[in-house]
C-alpha atoms as a PDB file:
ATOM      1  CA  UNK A   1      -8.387  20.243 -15.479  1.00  0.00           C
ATOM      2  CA  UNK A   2      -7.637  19.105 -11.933  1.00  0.00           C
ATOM      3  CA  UNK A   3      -6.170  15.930 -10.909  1.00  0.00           C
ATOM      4  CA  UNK A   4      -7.962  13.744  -9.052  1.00  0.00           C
ATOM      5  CA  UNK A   5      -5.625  10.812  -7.079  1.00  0.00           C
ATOM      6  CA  UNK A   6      -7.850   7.822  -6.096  1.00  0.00           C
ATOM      7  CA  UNK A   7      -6.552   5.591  -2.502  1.00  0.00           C
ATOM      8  CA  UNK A   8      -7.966   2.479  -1.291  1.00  0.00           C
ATOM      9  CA  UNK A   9      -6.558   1.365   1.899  1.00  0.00           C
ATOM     10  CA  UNK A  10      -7.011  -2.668   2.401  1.00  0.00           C
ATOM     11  CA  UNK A  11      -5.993  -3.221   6.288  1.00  0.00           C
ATOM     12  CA  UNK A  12      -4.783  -7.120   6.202  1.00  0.00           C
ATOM     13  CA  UNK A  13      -5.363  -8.370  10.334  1.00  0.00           C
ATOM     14  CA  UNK A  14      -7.478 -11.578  11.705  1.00  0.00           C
ATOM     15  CA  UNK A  15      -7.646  -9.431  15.161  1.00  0.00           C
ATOM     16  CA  UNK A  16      -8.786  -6.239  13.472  1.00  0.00           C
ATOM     17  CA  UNK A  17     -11.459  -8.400  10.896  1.00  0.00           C
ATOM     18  CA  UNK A  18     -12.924 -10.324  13.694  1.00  0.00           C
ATOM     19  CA  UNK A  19     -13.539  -6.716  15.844  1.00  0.00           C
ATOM     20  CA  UNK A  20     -10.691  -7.944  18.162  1.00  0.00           C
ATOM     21  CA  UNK A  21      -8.603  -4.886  17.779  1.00  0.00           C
ATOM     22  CA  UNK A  22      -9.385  -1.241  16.376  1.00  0.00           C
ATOM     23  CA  UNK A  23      -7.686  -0.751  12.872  1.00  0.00           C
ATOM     24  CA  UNK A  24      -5.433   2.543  13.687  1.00  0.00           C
ATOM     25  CA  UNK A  25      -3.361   2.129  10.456  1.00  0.00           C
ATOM     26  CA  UNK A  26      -5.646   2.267   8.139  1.00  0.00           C
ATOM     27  CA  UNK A  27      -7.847   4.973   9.338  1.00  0.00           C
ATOM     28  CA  UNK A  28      -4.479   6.567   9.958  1.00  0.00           C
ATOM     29  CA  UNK A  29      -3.967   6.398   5.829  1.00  0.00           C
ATOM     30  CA  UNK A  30      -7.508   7.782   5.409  1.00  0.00           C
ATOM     31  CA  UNK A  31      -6.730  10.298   7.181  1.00  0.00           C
ATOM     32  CA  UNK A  32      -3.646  11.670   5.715  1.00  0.00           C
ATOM     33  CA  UNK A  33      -4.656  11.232   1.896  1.00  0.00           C
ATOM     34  CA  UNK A  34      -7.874  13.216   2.544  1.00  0.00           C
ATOM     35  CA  UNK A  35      -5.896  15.767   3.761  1.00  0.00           C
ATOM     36  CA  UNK A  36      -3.510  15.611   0.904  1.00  0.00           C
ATOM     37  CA  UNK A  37      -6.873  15.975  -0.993  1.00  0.00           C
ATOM     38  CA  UNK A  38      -6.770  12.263  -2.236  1.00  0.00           C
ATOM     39  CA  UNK A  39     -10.745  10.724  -2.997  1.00  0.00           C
ATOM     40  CA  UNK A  40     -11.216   7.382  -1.055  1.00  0.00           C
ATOM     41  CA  UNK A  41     -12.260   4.699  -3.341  1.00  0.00           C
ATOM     42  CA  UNK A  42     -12.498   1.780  -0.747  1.00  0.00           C
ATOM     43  CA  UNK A  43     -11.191   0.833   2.745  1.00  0.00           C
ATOM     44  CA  UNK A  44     -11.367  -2.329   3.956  1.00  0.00           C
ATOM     45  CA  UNK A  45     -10.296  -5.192   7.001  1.00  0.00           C
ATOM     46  CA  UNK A  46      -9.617  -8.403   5.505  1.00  0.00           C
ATOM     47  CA  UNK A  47      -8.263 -11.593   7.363  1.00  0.00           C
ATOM     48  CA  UNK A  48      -5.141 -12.778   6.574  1.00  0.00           C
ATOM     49  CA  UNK A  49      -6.081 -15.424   3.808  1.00  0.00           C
ATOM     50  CA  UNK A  50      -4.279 -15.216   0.517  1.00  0.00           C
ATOM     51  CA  UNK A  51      -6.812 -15.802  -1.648  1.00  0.00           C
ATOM     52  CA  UNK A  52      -9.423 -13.314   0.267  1.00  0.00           C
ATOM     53  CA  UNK A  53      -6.544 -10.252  -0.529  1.00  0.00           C
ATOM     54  CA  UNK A  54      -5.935 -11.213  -4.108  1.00  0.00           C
ATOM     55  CA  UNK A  55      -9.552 -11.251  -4.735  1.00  0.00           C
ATOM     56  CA  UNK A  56     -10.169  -7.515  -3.017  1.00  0.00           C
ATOM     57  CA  UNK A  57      -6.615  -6.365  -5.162  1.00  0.00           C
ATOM     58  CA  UNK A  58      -7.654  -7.743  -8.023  1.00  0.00           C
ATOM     59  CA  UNK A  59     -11.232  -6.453  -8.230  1.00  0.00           C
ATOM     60  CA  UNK A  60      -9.947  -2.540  -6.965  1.00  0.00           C
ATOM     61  CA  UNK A  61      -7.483  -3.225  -9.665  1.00  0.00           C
ATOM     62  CA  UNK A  62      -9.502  -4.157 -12.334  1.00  0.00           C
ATOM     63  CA  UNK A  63     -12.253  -1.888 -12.184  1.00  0.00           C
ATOM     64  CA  UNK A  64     -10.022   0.908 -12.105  1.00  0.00           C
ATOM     65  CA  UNK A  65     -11.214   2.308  -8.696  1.00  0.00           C
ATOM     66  CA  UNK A  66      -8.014   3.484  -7.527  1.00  0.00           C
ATOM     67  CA  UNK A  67      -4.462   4.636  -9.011  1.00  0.00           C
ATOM     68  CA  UNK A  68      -2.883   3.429  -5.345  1.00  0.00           C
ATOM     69  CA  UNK A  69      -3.739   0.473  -3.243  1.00  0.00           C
ATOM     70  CA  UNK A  70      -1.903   0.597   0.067  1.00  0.00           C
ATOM     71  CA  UNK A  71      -2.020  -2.466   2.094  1.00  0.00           C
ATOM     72  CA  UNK A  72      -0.692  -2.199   5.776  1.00  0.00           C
ATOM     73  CA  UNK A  73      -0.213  -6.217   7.477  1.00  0.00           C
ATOM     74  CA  UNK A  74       0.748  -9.106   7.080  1.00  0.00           C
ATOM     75  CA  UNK A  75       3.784  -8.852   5.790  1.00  0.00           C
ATOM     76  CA  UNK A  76       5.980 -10.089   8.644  1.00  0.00           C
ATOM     77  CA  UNK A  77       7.147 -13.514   9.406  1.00  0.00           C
ATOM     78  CA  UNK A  78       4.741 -15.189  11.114  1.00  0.00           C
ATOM     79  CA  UNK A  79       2.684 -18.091   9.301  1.00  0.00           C
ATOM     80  CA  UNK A  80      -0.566 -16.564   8.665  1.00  0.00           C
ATOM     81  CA  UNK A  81       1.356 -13.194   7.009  1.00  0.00           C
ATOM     82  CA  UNK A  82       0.794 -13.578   3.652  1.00  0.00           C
ATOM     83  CA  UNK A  83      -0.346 -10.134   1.925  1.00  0.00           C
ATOM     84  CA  UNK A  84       3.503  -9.830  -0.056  1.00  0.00           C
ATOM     85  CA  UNK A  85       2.360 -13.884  -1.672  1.00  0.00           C
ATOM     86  CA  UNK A  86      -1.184 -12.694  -2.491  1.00  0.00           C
ATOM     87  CA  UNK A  87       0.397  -9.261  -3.473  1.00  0.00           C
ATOM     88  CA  UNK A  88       3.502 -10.991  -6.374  1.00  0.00           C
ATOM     89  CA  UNK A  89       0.629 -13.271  -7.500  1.00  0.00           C
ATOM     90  CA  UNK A  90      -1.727 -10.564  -9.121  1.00  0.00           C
ATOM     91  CA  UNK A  91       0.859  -7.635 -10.069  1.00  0.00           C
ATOM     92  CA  UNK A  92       1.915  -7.299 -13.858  1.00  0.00           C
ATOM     93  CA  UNK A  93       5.052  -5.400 -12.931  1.00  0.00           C
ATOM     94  CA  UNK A  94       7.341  -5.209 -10.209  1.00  0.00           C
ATOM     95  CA  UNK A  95       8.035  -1.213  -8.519  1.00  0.00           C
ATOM     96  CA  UNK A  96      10.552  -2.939  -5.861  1.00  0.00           C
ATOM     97  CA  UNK A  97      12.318   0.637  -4.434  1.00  0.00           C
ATOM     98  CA  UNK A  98       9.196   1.774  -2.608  1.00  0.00           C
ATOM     99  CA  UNK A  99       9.743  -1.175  -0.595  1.00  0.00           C
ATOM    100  CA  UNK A 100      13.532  -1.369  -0.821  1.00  0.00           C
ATOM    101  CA  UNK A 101      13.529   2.346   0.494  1.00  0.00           C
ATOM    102  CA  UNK A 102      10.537   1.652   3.384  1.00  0.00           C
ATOM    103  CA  UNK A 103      12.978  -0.851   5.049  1.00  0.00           C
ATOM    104  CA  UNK A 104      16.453   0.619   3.789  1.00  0.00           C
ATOM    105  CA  UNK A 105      15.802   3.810   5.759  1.00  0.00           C
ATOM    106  CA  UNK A 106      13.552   2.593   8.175  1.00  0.00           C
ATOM    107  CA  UNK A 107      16.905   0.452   9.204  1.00  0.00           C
ATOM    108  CA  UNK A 108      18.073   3.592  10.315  1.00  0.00           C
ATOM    109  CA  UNK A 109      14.785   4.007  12.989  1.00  0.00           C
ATOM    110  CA  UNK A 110      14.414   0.233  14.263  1.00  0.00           C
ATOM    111  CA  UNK A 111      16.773  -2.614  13.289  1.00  0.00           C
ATOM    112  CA  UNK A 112      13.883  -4.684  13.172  1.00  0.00           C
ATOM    113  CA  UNK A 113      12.222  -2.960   9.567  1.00  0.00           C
ATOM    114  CA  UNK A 114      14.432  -5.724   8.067  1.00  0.00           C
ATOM    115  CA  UNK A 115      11.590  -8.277   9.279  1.00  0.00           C
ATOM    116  CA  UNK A 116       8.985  -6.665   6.861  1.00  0.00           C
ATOM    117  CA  UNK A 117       8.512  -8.456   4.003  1.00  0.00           C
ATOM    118  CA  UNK A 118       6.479  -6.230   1.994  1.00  0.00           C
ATOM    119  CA  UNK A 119       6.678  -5.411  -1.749  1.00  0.00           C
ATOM    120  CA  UNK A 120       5.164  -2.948  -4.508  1.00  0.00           C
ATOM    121  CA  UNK A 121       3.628  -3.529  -7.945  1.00  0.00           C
ATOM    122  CA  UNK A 122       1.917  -2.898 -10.497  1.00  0.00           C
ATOM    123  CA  UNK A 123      -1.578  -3.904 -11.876  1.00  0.00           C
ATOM    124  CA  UNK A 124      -2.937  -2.477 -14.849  1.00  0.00           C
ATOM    125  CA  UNK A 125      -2.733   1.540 -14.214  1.00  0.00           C
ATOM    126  CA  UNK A 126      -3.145   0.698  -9.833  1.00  0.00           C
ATOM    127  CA  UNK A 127      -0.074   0.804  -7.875  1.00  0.00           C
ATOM    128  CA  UNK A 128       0.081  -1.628  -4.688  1.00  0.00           C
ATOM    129  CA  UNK A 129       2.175  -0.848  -1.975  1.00  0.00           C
ATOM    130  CA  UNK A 130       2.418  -3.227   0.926  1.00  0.00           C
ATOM    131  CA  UNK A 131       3.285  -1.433   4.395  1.00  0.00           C
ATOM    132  CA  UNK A 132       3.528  -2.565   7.710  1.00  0.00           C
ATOM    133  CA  UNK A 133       1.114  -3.208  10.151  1.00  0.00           C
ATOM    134  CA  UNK A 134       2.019  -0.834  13.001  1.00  0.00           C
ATOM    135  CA  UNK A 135       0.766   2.965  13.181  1.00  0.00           C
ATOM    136  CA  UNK A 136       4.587   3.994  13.562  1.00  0.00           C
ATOM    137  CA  UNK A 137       5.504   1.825  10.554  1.00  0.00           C
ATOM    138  CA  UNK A 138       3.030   3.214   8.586  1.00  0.00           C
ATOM    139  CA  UNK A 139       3.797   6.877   9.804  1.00  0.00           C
ATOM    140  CA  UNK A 140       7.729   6.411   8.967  1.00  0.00           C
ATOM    141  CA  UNK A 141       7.155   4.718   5.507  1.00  0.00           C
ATOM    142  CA  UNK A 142       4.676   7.274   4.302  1.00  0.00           C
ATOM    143  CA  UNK A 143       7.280  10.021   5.459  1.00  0.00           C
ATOM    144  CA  UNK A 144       9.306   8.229   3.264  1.00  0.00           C
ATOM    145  CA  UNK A 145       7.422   7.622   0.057  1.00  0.00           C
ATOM    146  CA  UNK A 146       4.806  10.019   0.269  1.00  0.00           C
ATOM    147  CA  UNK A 147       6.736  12.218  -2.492  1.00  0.00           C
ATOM    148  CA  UNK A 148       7.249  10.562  -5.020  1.00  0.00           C
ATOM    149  CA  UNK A 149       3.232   9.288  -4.964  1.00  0.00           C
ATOM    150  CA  UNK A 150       2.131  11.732  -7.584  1.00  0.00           C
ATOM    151  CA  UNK A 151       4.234  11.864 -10.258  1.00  0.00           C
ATOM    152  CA  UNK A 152       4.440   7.910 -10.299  1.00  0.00           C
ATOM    153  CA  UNK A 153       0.787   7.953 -10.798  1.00  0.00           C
ATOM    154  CA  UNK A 154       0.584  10.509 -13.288  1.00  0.00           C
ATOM    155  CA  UNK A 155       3.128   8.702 -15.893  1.00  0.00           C
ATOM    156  CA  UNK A 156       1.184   5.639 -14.801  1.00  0.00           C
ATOM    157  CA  UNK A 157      -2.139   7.213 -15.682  1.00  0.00           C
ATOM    158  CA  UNK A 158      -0.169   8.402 -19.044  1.00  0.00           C
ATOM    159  CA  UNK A 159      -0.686  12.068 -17.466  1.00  0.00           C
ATOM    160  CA  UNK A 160       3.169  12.982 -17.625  1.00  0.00           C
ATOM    161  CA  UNK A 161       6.084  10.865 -19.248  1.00  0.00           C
ATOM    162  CA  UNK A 162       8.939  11.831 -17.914  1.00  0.00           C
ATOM    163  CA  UNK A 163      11.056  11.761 -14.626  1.00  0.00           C
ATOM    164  CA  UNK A 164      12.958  14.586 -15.125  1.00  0.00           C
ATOM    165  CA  UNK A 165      15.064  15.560 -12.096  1.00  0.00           C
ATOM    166  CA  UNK A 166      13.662  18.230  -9.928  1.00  0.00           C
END
C-alpha cells in the first residue's frame, strides 16, 4: 500500500486576500509538495483576523483533510500578525523544534529570522506549521524541515512508531 501525504497551505495576508498582492509563498508550497508527490487538500488566502484562521485550522483539522497544515504570514511583529495566537489557541500539543530550528538556523542566513514568531502543533492527527511570509523564508525553512516531514506524519498517522536514528 502506498502512502499518500495530504498538504493544505493557508496563506495568512490582508494585501494578498484583498487581490492587493500576488500570493508567491503559497503557490510556492504547492508547488514543491506536488512535486514531492504530496495530494493538495486545500489552499487558501485569509486576512489576518484571528478568529477567521482558527476557524479554517480548525475545520482542515477536524475533518481530517490533511496530515500537514502549513501556514506562511503573519507571524511577525506588527499588530495585525496574529496566525502564532490563532495557531496556540486550537493545537492539542505543542511540536516547538520545527519552529525553534526555522529561526535557529535561519539566524545563520538573516539576523532578522529572530523577528518570526511562528510556532508548530498539533491537532488531532494534522500537524500545523507556521512559516514566514516571504518566498525566501519559506524557501530556507522548508530546506530546513522538509526531512523530517514524513516520518513525523507517519507515527502521527500511527503508520510507524518509532524514531530510530538513521
Amino acid at each position: 500500500m502506498e502512502k499518500t501525504f495530504k498538504i493544505a497551505v493557508i496563506t495568512i495576508s490582508d494585501k494578498g486576500y484583498r487581490g492587493e498582492r500576488e500570493d508567491r509563498s503559497g503557490k510556492y508550497l504547492i508547488d514543491f509538495f506536488r512535486e514531492k508527490q504530496w495530494d493538495i487538500s486545500d489552499y487558501i488566502i485569509v486576512p489576518d483576523e484571528k478568529d477567521l484562521i482558527k476557524e479554517k485550522l480548525e475545520d482542515i483539522c477536524d475533518s481530517g483533510r490533511a496530515n500537514l497544515i502549513l501556514t506562511t504570514g503573519g507571524t511577525g511583529f506588527s499588530p495585525r500578525d496574529v496566525t502564532p495566537e490563532a495557531t496556540k489557541e486550537i493545537i492539542e500539543r505543542e511540536a516547538p523544534g520545527f519552529s525553534e530550528i526555522i529561526r535557529l538556523e535561519g539566524q545563520k542566513k538573516t539576523p532578522r529570522s529572530i523577528l518570526s514568531r511562528g510556532v508548530s502543533g498539533i491537532r488531532k492527527k494534522t500537524l500545523i506549521i507556521n512559516l514566514p511570509g516571504s518566498l525566501k523564508g519559506v524557501k530556507e525553512s522548508l530546506d530546513i524541515i522538509y526531512k523530517p516531514l514524513p516520518h513525523g506524519i507517519d507515527i502521527l498517522m500511527g503508520r510507524d512508531s518509532e524514531c530510530e536514528s538513521e
